[in-house]
PDB file of N, CA and C in Angstrom:
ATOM      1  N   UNK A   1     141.252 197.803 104.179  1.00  0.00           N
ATOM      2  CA  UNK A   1     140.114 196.962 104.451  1.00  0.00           C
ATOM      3  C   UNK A   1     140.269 195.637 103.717  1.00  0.00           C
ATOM      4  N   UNK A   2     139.879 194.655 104.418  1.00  0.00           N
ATOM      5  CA  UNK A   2     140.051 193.333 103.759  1.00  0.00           C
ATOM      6  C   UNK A   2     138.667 193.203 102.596  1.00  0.00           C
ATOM      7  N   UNK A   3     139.482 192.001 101.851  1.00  0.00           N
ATOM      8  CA  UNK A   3     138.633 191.629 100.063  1.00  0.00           C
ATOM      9  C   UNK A   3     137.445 190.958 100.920  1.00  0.00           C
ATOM     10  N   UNK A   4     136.367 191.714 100.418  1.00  0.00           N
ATOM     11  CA  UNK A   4     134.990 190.473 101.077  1.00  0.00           C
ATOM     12  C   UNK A   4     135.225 188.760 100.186  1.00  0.00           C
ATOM     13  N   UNK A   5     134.326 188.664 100.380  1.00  0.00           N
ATOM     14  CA  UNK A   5     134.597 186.869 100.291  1.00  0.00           C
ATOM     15  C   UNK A   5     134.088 187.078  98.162  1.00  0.00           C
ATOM     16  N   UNK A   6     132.548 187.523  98.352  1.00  0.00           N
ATOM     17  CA  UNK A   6     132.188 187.935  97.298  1.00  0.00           C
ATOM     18  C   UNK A   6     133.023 188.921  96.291  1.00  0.00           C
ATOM     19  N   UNK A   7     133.703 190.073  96.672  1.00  0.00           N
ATOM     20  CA  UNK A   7     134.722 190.277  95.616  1.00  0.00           C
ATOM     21  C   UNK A   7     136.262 189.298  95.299  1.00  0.00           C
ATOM     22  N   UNK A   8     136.421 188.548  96.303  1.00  0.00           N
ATOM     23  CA  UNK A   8     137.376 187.823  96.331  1.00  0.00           C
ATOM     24  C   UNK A   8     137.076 186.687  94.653  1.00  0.00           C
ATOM     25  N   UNK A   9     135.732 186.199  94.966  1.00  0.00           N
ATOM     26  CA  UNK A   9     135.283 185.087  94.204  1.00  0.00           C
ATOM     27  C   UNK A   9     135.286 186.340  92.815  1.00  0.00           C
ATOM     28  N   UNK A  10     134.326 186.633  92.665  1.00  0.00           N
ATOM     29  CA  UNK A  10     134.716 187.968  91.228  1.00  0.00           C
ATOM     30  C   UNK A  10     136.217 187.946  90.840  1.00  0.00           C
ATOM     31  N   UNK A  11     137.379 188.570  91.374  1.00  0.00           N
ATOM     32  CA  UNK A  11     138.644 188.930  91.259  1.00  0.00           C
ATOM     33  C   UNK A  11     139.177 187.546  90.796  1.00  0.00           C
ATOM     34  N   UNK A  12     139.174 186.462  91.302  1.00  0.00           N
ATOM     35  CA  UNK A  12     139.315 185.412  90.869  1.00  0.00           C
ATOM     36  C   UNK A  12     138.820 184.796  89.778  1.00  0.00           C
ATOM     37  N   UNK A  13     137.718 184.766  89.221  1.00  0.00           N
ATOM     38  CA  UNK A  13     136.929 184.478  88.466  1.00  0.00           C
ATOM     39  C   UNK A  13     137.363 185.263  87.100  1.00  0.00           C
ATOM     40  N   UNK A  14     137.190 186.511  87.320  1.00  0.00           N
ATOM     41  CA  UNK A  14     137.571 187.550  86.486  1.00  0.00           C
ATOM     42  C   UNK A  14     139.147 187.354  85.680  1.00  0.00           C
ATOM     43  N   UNK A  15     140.299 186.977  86.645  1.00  0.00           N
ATOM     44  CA  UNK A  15     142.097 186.691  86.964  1.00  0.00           C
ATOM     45  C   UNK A  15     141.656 185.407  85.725  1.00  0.00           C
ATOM     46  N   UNK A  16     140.959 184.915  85.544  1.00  0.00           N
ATOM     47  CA  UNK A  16     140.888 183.524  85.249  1.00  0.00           C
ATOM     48  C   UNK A  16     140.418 183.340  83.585  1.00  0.00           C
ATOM     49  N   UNK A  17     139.488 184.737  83.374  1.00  0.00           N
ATOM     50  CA  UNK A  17     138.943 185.033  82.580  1.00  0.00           C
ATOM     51  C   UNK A  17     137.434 184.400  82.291  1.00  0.00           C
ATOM     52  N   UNK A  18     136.875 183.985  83.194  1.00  0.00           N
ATOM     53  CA  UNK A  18     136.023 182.816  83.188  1.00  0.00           C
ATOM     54  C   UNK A  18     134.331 183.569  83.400  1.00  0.00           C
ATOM     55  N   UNK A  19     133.550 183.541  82.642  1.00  0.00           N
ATOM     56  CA  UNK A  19     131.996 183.951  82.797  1.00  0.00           C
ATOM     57  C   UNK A  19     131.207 183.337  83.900  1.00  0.00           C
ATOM     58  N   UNK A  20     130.270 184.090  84.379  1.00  0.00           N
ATOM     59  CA  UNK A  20     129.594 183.495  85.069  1.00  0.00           C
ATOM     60  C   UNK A  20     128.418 182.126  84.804  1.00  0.00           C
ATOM     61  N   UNK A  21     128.721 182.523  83.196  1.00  0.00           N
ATOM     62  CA  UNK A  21     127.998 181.129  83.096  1.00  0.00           C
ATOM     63  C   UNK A  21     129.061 180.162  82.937  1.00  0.00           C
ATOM     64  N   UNK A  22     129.793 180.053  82.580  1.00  0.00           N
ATOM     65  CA  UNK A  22     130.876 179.141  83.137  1.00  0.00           C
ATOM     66  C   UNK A  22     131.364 178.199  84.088  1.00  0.00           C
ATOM     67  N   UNK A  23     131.373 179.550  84.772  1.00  0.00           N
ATOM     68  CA  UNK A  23     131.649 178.956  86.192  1.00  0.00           C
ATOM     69  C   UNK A  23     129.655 178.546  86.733  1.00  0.00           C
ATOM     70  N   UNK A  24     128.826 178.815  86.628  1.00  0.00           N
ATOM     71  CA  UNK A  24     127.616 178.527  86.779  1.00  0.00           C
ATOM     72  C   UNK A  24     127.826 176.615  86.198  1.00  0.00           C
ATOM     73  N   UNK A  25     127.949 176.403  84.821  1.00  0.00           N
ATOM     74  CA  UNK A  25     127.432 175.380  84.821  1.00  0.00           C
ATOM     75  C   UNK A  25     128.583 174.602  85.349  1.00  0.00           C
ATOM     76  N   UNK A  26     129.886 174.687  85.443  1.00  0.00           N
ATOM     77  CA  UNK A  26     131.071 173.741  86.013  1.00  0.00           C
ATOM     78  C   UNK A  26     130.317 173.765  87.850  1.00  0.00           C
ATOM     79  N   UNK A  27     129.451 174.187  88.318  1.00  0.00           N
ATOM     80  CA  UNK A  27     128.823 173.957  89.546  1.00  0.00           C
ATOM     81  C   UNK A  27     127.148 173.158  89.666  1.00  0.00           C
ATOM     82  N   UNK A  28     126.320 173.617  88.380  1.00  0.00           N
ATOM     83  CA  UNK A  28     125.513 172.758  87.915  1.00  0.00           C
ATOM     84  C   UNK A  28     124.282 174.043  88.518  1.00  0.00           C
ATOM     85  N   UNK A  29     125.005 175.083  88.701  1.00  0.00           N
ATOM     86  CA  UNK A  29     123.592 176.365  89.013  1.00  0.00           C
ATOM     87  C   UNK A  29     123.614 177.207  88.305  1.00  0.00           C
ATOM     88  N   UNK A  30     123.148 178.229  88.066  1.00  0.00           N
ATOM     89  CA  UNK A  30     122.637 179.736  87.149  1.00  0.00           C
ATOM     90  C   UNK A  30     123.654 180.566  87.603  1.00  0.00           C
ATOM     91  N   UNK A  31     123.458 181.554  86.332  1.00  0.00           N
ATOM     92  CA  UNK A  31     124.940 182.558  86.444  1.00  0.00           C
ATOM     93  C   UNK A  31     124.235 183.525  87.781  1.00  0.00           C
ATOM     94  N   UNK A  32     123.034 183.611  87.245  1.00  0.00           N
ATOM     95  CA  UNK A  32     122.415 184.334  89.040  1.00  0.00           C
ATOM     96  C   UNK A  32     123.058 183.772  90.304  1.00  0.00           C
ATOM     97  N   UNK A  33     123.334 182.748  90.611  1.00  0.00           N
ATOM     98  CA  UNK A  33     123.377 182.277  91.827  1.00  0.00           C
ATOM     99  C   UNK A  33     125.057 182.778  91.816  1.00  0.00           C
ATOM    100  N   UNK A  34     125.507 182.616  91.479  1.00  0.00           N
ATOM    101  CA  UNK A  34     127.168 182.983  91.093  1.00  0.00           C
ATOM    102  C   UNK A  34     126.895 184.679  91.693  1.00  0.00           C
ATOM    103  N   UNK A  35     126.544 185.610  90.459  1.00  0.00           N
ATOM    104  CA  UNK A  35     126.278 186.898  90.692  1.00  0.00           C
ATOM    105  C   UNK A  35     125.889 187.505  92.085  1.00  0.00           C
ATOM    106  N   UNK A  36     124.978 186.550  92.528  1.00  0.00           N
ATOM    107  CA  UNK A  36     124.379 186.689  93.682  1.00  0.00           C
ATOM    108  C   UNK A  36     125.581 186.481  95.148  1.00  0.00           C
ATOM    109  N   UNK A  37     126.513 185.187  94.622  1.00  0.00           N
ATOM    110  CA  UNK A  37     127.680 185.911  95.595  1.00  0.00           C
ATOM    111  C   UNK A  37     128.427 186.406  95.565  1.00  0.00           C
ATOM    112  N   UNK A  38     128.922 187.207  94.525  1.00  0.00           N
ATOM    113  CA  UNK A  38     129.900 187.802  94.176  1.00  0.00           C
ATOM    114  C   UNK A  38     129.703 189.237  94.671  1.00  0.00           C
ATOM    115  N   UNK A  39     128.242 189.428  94.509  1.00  0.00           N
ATOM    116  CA  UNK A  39     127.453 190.658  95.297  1.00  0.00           C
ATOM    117  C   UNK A  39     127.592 190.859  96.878  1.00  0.00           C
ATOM    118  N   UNK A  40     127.624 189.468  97.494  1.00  0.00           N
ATOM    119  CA  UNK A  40     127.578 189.126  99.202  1.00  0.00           C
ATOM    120  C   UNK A  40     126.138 189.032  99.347  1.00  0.00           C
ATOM    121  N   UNK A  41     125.284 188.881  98.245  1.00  0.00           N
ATOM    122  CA  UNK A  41     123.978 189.258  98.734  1.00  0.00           C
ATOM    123  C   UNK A  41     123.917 187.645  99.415  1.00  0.00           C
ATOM    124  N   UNK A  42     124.214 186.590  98.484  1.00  0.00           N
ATOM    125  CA  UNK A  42     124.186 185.378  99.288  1.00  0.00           C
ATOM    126  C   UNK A  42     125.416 184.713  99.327  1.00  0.00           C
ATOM    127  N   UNK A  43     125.683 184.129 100.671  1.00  0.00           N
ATOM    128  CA  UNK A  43     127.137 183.715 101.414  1.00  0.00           C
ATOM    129  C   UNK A  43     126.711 182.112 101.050  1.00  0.00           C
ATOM    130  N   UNK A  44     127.822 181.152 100.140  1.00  0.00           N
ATOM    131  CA  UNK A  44     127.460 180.121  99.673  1.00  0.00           C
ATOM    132  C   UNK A  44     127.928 179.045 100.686  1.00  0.00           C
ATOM    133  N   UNK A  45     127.334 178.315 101.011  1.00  0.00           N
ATOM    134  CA  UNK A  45     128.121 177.091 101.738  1.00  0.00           C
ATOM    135  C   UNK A  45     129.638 176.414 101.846  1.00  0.00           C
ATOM    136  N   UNK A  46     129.993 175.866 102.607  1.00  0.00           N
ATOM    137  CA  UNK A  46     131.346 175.371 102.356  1.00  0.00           C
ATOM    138  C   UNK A  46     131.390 174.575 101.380  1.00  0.00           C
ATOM    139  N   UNK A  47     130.316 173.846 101.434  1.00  0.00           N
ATOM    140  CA  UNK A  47     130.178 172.594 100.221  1.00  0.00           C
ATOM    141  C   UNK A  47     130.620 173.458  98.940  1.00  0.00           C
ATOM    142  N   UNK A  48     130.065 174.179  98.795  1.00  0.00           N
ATOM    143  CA  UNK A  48     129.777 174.998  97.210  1.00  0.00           C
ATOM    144  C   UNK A  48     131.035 175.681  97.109  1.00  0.00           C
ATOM    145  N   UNK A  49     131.902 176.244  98.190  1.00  0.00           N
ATOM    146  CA  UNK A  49     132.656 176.929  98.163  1.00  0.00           C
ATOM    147  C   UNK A  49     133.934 176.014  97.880  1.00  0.00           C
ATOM    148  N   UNK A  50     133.977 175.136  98.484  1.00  0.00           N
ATOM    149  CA  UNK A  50     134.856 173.597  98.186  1.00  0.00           C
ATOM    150  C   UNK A  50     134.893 173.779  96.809  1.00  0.00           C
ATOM    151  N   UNK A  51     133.613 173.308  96.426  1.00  0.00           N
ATOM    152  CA  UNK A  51     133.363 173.016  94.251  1.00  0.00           C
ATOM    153  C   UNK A  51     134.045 174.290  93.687  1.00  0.00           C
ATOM    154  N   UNK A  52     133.585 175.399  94.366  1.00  0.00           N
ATOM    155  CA  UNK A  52     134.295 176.973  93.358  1.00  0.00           C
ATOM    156  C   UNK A  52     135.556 176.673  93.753  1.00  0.00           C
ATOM    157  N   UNK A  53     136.423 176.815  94.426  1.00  0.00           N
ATOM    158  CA  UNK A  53     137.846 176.923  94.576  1.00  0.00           C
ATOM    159  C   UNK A  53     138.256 175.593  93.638  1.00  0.00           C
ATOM    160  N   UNK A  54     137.546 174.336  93.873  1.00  0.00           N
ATOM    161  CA  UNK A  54     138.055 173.993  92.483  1.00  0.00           C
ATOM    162  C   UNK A  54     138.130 174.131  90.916  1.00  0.00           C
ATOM    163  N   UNK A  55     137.178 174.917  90.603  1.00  0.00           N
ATOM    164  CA  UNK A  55     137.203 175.336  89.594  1.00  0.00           C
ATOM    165  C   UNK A  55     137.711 176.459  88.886  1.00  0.00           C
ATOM    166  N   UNK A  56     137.836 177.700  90.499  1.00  0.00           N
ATOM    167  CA  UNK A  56     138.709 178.416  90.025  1.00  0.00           C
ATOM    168  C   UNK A  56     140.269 178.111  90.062  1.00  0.00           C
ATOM    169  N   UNK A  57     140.470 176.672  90.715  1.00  0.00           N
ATOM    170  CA  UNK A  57     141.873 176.428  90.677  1.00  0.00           C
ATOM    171  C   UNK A  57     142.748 177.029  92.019  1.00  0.00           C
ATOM    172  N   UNK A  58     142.290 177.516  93.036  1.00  0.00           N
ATOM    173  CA  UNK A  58     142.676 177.581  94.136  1.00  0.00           C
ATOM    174  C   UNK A  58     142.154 177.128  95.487  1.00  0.00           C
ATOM    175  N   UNK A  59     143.220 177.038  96.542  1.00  0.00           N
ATOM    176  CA  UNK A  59     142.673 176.284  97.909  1.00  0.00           C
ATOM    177  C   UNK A  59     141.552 176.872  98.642  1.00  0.00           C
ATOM    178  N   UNK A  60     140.705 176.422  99.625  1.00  0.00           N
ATOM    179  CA  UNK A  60     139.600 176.345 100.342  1.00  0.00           C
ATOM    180  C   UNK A  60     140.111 177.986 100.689  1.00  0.00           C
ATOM    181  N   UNK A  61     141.201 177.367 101.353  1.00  0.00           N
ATOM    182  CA  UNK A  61     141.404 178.613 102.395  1.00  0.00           C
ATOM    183  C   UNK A  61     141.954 180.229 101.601  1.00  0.00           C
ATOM    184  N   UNK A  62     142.379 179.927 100.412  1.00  0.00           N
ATOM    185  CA  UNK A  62     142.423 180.677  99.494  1.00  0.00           C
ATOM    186  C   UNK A  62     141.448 181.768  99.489  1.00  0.00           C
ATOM    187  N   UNK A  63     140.461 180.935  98.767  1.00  0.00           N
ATOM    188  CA  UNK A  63     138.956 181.968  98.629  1.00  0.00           C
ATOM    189  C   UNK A  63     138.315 181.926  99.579  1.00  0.00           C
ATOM    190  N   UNK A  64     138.485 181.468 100.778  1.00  0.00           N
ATOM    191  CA  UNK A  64     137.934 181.992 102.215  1.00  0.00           C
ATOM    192  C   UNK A  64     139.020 183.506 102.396  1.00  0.00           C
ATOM    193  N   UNK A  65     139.791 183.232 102.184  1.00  0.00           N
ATOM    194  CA  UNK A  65     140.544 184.268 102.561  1.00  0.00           C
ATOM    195  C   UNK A  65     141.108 184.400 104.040  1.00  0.00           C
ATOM    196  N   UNK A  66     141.771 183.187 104.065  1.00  0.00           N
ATOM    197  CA  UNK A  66     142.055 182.944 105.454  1.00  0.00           C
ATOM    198  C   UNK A  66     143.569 182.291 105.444  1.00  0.00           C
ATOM    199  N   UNK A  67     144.638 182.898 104.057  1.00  0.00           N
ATOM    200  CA  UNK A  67     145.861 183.085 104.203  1.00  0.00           C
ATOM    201  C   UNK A  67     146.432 184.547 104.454  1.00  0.00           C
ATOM    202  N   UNK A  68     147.222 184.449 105.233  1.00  0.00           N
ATOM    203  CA  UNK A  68     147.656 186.146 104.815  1.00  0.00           C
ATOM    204  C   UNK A  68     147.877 187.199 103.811  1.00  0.00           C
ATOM    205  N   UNK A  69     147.360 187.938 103.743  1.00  0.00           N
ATOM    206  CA  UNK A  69     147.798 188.859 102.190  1.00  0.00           C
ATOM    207  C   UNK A  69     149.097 189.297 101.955  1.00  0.00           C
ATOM    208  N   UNK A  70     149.714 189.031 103.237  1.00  0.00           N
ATOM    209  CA  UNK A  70     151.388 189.765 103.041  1.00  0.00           C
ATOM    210  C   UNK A  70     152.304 189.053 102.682  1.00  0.00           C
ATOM    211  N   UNK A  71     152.520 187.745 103.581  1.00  0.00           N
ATOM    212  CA  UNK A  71     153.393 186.911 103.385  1.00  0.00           C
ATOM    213  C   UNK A  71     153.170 185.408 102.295  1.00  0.00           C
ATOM    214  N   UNK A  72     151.740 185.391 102.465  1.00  0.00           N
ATOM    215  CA  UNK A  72     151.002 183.672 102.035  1.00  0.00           C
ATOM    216  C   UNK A  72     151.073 183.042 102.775  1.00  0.00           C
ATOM    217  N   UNK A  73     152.003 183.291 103.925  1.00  0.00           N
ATOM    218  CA  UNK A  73     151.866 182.071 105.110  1.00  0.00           C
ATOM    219  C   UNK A  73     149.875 182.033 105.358  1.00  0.00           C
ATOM    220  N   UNK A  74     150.003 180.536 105.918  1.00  0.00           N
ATOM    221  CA  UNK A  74     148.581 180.473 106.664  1.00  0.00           C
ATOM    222  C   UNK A  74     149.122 180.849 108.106  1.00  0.00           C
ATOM    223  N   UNK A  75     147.571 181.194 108.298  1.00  0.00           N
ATOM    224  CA  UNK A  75     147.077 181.603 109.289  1.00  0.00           C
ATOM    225  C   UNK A  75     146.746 180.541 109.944  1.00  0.00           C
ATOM    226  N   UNK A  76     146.708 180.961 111.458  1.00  0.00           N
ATOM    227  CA  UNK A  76     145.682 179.570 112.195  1.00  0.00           C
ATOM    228  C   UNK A  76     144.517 179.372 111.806  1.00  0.00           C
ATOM    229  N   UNK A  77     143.834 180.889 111.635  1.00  0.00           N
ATOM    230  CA  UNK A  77     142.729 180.326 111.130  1.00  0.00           C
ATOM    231  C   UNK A  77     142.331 179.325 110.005  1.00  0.00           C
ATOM    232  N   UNK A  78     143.023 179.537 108.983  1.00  0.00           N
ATOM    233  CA  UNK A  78     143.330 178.796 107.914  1.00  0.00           C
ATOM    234  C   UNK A  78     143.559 177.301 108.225  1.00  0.00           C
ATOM    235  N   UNK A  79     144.548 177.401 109.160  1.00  0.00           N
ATOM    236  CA  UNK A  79     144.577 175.933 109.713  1.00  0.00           C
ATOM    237  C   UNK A  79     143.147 175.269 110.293  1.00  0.00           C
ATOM    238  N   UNK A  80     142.722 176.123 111.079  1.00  0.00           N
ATOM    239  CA  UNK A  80     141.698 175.169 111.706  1.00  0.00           C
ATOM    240  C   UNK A  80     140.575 175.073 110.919  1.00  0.00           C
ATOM    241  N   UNK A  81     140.083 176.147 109.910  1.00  0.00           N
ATOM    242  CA  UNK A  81     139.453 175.926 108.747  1.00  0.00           C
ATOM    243  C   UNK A  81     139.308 174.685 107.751  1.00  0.00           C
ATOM    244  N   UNK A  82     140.449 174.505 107.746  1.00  0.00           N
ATOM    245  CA  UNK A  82     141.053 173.303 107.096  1.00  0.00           C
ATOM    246  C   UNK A  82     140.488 171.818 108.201  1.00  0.00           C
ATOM    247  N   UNK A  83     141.177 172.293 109.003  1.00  0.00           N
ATOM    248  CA  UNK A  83     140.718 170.909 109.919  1.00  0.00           C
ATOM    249  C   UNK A  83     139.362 170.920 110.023  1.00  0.00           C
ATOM    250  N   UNK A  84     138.604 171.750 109.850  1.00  0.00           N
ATOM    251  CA  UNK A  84     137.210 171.396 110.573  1.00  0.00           C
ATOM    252  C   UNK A  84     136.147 170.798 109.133  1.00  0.00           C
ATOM    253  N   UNK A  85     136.640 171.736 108.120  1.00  0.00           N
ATOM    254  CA  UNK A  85     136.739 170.856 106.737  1.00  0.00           C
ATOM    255  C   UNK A  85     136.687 169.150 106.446  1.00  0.00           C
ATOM    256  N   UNK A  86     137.781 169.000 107.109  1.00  0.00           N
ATOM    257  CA  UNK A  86     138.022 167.722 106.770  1.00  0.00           C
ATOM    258  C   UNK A  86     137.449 166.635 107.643  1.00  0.00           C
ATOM    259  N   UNK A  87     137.278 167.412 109.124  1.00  0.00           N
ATOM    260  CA  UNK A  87     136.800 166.514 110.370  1.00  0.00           C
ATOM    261  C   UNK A  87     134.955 166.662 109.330  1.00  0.00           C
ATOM    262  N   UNK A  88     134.180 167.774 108.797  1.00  0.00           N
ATOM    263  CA  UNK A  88     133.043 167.224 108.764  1.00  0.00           C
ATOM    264  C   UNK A  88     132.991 166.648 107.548  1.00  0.00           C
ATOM    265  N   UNK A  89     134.143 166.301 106.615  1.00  0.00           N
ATOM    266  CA  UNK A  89     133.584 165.272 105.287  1.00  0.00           C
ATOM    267  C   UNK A  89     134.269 163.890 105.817  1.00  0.00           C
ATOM    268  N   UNK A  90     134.590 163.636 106.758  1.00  0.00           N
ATOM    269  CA  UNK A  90     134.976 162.262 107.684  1.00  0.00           C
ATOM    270  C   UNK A  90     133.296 162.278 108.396  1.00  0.00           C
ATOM    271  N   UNK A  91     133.081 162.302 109.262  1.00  0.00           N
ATOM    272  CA  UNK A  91     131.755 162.615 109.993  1.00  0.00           C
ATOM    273  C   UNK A  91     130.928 162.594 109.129  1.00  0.00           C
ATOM    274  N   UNK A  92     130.620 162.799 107.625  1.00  0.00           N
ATOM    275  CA  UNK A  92     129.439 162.915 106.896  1.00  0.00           C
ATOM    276  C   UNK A  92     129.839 161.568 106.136  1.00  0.00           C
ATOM    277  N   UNK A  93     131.155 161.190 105.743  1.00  0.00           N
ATOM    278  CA  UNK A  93     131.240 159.320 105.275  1.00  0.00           C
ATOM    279  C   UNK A  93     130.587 158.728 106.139  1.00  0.00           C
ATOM    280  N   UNK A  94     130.807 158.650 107.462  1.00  0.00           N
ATOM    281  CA  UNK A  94     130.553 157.530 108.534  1.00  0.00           C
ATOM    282  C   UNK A  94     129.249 157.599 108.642  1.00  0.00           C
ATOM    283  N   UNK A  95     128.684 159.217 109.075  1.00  0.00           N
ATOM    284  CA  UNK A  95     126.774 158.805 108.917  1.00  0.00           C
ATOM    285  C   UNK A  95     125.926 159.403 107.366  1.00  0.00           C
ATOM    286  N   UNK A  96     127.023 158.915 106.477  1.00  0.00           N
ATOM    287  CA  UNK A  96     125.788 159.189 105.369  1.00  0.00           C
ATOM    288  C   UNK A  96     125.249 159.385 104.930  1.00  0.00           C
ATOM    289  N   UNK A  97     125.789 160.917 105.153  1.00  0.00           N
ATOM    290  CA  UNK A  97     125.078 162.228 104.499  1.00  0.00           C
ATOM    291  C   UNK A  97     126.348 163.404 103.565  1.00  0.00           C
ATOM    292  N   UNK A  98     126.008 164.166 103.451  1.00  0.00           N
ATOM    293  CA  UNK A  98     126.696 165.324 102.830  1.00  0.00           C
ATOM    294  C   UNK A  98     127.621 165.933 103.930  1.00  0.00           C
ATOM    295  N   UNK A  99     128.683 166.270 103.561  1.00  0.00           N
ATOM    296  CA  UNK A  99     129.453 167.689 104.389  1.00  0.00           C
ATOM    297  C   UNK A  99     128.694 168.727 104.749  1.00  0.00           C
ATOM    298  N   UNK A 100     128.222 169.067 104.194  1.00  0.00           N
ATOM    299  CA  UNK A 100     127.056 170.348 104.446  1.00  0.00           C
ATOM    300  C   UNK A 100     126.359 169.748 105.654  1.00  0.00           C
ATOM    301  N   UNK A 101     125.564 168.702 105.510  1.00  0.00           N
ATOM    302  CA  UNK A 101     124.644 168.864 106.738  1.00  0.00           C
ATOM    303  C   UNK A 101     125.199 168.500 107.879  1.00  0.00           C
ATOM    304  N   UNK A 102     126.496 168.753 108.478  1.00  0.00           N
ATOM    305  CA  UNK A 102     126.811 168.580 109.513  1.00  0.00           C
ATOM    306  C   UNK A 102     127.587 169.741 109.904  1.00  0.00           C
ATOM    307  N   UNK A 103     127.342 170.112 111.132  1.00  0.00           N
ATOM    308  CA  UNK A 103     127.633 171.474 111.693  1.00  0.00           C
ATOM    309  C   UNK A 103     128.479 171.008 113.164  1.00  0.00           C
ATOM    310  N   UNK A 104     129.396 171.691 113.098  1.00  0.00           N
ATOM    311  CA  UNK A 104     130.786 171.339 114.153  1.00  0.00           C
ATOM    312  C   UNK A 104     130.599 172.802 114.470  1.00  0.00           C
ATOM    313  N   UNK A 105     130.632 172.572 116.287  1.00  0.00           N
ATOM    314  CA  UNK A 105     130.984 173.918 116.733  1.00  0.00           C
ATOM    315  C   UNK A 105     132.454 173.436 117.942  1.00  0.00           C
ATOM    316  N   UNK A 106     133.006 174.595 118.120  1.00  0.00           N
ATOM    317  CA  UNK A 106     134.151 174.566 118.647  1.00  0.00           C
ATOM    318  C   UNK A 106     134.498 175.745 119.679  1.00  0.00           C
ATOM    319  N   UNK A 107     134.838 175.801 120.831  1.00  0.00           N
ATOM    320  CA  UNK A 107     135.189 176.496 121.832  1.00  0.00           C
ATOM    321  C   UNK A 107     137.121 176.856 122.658  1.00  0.00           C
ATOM    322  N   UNK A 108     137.481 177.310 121.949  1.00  0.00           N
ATOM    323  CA  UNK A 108     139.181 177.932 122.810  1.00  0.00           C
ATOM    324  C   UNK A 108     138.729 178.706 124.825  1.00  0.00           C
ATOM    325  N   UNK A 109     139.088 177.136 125.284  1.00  0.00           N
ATOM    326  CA  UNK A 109     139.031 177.695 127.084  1.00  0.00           C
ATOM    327  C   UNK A 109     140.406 178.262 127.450  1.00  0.00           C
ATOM    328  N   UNK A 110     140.165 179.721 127.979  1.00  0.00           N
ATOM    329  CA  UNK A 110     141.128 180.304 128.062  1.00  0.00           C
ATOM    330  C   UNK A 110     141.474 180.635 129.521  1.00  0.00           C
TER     331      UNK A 110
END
């Protein structure tokens, strides 16, 4: 069975040696809110998830978990993860808002 997203962030965190208040204030929130995803009880934004992978020192797609566990190659998904990443912090420069508040949806016609 694959690492949920929330033990992923723990295992990492943990690998790192790093507290939740730690990693809480290097994000500027409560060790609750941390705890709280590490649980899955709450699934954190990309934005936020962006800030944790930097702090735990690994890529987006890393702690998405959207490289392979076998090889490390990426995945497509990983790839397009990545791209859609980057297409909405382009799109949020131009109208002047946050990455977060812009939502890209996408369709494969087969």
């Amino acid at each position: 069975m694959a690492e949920s997203l929330g033990a992923r962030i723990k295992r990492l965190r943990q690998e790192r040696e790093l507290t939740l208040q730690v990693v809480a204030d290097e994000l500027g929130l409560t060790p609750a809110a941390i705890s709280h995803w590490e649980s899955g009880r709450i699934i954190p934004k990309d934005k936020k998830l962006q800030d944790l992978a930097k702090v735990l020192g690994v890529t987006f797609a890393a702690l998405k978990g959207t490289k392979s566990a076998v090889d490390g190659q990426r995945t497509p998904m990983a790839e397009i993860s990545d791209i859609l990443w980057d297409a909405k912090q382009r799109i949020a420069r131009l109208m002047g808002c946050e990455p977060q508040d812009v939502e890209l949806e996408w369709h494969i016609k087969r």
